[in-house]
N, C-alpha and C. Protein backbone atom coordinates (compact mmCIF):
# COMPACT_ATOMS: atom_id res chain seq x y z
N UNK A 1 0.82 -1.18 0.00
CA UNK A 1 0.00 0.00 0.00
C UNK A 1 0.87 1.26 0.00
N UNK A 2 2.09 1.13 0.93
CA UNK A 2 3.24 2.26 0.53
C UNK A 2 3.14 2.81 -0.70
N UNK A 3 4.04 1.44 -1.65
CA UNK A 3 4.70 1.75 -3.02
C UNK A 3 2.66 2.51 -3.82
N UNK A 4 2.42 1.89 -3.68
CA UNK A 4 0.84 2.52 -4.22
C UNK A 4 0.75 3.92 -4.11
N UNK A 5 0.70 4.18 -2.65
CA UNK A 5 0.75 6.01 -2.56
C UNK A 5 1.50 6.02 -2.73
N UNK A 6 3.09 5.85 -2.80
CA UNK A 6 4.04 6.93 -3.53
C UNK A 6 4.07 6.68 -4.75
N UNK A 7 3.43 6.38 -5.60
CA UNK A 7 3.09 6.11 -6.80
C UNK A 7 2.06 7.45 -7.33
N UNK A 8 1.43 8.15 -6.26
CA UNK A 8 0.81 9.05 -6.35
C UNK A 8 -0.74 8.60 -6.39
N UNK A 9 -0.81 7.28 -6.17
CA UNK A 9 -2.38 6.61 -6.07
C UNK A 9 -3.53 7.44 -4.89
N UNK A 10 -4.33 8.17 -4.63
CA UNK A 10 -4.86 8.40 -3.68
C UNK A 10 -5.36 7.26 -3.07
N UNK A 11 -5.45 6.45 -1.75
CA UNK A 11 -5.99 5.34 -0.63
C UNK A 11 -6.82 6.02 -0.01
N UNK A 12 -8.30 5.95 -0.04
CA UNK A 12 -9.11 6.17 1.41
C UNK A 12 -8.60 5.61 2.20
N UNK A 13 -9.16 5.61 3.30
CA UNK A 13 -9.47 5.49 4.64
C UNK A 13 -10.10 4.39 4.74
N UNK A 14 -11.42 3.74 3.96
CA UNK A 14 -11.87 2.57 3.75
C UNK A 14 -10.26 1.27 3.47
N UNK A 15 -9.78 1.81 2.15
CA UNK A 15 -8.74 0.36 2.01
C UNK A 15 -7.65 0.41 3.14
N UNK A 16 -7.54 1.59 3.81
CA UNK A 16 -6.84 0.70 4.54
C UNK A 16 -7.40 0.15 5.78
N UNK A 17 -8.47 0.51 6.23
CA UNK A 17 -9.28 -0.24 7.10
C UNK A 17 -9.31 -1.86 6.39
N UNK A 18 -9.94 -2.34 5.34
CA UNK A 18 -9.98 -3.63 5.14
C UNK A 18 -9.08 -3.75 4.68
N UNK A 19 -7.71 -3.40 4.97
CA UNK A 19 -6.31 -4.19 4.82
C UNK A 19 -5.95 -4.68 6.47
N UNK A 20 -6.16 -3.92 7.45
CA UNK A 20 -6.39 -3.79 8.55
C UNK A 20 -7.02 -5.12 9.13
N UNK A 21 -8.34 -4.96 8.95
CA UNK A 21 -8.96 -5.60 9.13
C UNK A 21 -9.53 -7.57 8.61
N UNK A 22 -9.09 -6.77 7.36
CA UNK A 22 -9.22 -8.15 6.52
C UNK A 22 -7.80 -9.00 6.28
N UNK A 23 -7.44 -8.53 5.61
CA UNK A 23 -6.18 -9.11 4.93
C UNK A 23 -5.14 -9.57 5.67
N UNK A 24 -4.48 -8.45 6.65
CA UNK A 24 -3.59 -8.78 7.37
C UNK A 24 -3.96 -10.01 8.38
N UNK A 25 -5.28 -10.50 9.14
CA UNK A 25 -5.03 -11.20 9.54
C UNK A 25 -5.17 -12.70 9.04
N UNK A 26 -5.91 -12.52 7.66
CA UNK A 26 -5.91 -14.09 6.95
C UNK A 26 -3.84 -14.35 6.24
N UNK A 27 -3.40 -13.14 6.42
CA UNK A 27 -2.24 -12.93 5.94
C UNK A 27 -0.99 -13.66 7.26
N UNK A 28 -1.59 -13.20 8.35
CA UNK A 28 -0.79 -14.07 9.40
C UNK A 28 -1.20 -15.34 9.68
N UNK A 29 -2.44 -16.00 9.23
CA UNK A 29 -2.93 -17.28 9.26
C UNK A 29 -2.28 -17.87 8.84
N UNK A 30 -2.04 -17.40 7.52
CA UNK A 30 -1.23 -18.14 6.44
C UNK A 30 0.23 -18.76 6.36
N UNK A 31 0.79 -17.93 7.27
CA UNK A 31 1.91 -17.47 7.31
C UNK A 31 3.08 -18.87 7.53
N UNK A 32 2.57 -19.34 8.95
CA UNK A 32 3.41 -20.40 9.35
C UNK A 32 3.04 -21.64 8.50
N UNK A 33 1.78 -21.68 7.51
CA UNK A 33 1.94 -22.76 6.60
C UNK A 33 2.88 -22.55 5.31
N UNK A 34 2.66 -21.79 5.39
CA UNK A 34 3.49 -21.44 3.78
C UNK A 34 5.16 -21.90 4.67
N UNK A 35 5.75 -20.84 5.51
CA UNK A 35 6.66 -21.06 5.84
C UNK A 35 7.52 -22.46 5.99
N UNK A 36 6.20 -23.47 7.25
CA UNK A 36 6.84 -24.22 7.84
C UNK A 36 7.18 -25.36 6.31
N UNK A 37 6.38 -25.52 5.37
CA UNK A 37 6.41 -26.15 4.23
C UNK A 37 7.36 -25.77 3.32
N UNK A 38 7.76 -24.40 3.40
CA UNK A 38 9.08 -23.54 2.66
C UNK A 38 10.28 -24.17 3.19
N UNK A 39 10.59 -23.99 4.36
CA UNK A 39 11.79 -24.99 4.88
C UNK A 39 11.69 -26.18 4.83
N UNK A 40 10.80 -26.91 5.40
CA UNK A 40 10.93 -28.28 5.13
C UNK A 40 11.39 -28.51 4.13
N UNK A 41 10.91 -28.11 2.70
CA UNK A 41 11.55 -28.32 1.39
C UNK A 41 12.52 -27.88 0.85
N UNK A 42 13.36 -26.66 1.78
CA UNK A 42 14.97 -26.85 1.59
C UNK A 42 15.46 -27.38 2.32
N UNK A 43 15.34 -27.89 3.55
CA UNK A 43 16.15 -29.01 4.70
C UNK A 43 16.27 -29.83 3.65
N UNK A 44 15.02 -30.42 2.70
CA UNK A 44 15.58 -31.74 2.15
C UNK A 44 16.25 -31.80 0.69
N UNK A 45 16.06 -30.55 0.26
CA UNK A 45 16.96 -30.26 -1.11
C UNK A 45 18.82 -29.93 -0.41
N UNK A 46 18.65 -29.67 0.94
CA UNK A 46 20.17 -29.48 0.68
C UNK A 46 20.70 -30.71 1.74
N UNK A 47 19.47 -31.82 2.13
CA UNK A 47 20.41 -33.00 2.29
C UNK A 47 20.73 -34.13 1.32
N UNK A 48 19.54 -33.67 0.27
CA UNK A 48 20.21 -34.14 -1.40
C UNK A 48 21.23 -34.19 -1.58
N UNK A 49 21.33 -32.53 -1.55
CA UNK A 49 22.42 -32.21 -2.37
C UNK A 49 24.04 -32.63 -1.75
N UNK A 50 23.91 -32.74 -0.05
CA UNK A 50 25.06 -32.86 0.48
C UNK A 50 25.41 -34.79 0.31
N UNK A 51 24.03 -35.50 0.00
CA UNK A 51 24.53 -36.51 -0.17
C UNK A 51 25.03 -37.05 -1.94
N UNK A 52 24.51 -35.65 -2.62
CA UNK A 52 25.40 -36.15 -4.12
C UNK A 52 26.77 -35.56 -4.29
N UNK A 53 27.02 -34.43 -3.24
CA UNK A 53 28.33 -33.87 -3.03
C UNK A 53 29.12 -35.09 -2.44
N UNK A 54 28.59 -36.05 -1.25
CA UNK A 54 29.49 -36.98 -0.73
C UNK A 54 29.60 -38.16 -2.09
N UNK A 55 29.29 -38.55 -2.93
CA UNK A 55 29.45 -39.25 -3.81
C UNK A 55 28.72 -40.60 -3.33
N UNK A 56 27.75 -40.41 -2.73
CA UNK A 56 27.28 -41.55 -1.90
C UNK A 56 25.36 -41.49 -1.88
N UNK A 57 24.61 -42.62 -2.40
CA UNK A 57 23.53 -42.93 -2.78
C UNK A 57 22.55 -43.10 -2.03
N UNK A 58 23.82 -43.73 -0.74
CA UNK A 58 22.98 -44.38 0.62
C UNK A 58 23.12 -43.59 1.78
N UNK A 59 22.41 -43.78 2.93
CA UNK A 59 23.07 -42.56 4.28
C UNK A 59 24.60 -42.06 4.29
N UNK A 60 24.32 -41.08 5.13
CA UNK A 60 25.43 -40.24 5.02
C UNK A 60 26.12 -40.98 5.99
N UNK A 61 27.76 -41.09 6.12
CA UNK A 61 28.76 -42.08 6.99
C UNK A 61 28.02 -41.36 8.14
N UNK A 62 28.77 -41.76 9.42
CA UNK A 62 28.61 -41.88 11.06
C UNK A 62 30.05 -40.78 10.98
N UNK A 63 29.20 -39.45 11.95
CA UNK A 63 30.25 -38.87 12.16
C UNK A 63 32.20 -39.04 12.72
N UNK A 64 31.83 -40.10 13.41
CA UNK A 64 33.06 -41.15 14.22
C UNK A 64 33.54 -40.99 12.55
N UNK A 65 33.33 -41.66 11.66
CA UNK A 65 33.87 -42.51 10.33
C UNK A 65 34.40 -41.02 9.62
N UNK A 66 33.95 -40.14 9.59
CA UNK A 66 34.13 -38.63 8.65
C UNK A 66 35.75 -38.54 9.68
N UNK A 67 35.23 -38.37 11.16
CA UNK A 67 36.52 -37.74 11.87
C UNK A 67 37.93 -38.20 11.48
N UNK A 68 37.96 -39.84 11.59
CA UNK A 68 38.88 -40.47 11.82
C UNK A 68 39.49 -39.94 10.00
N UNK A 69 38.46 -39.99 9.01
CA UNK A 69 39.42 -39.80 7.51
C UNK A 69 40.17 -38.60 7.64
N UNK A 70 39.54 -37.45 8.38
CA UNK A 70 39.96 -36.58 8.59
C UNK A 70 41.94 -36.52 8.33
């Protein structure tokens, strides 16, 4: 609604009441679904990816096993 008025748009008093009122809170409803489903689906794109970086198909080694190659 900012970029809108400085756009030179005139806003009553009405839209921003039902931004207020309406929007913002179906907007925080929303929020932690979108989110918690947003991460979940990079946790598992970047344990993909760390297991095609290890060259390995199956679980990732046992930390003990990483140390000792060390």
């Amino acid at each position: 609604m900012v970029f809108i008025h400085f756009n030179g748009v005139k806003l009553g008093s009405i839209a921003y009441a039902v931004a207020a009122i309406v929007l913002l809170p179906i907007n925080s409803a929303l929020n932690p679904l979108l989110y918690s489903n947003i991460i979940d689906n990079v946790i598992k794109k970047l344990k993909c990816q760390k297991q095609r970086a290890s060259g390995s198909t199956s679980s990732m080694p046992k930390r003990s096993t990483m140390q000792h190659s060390l």
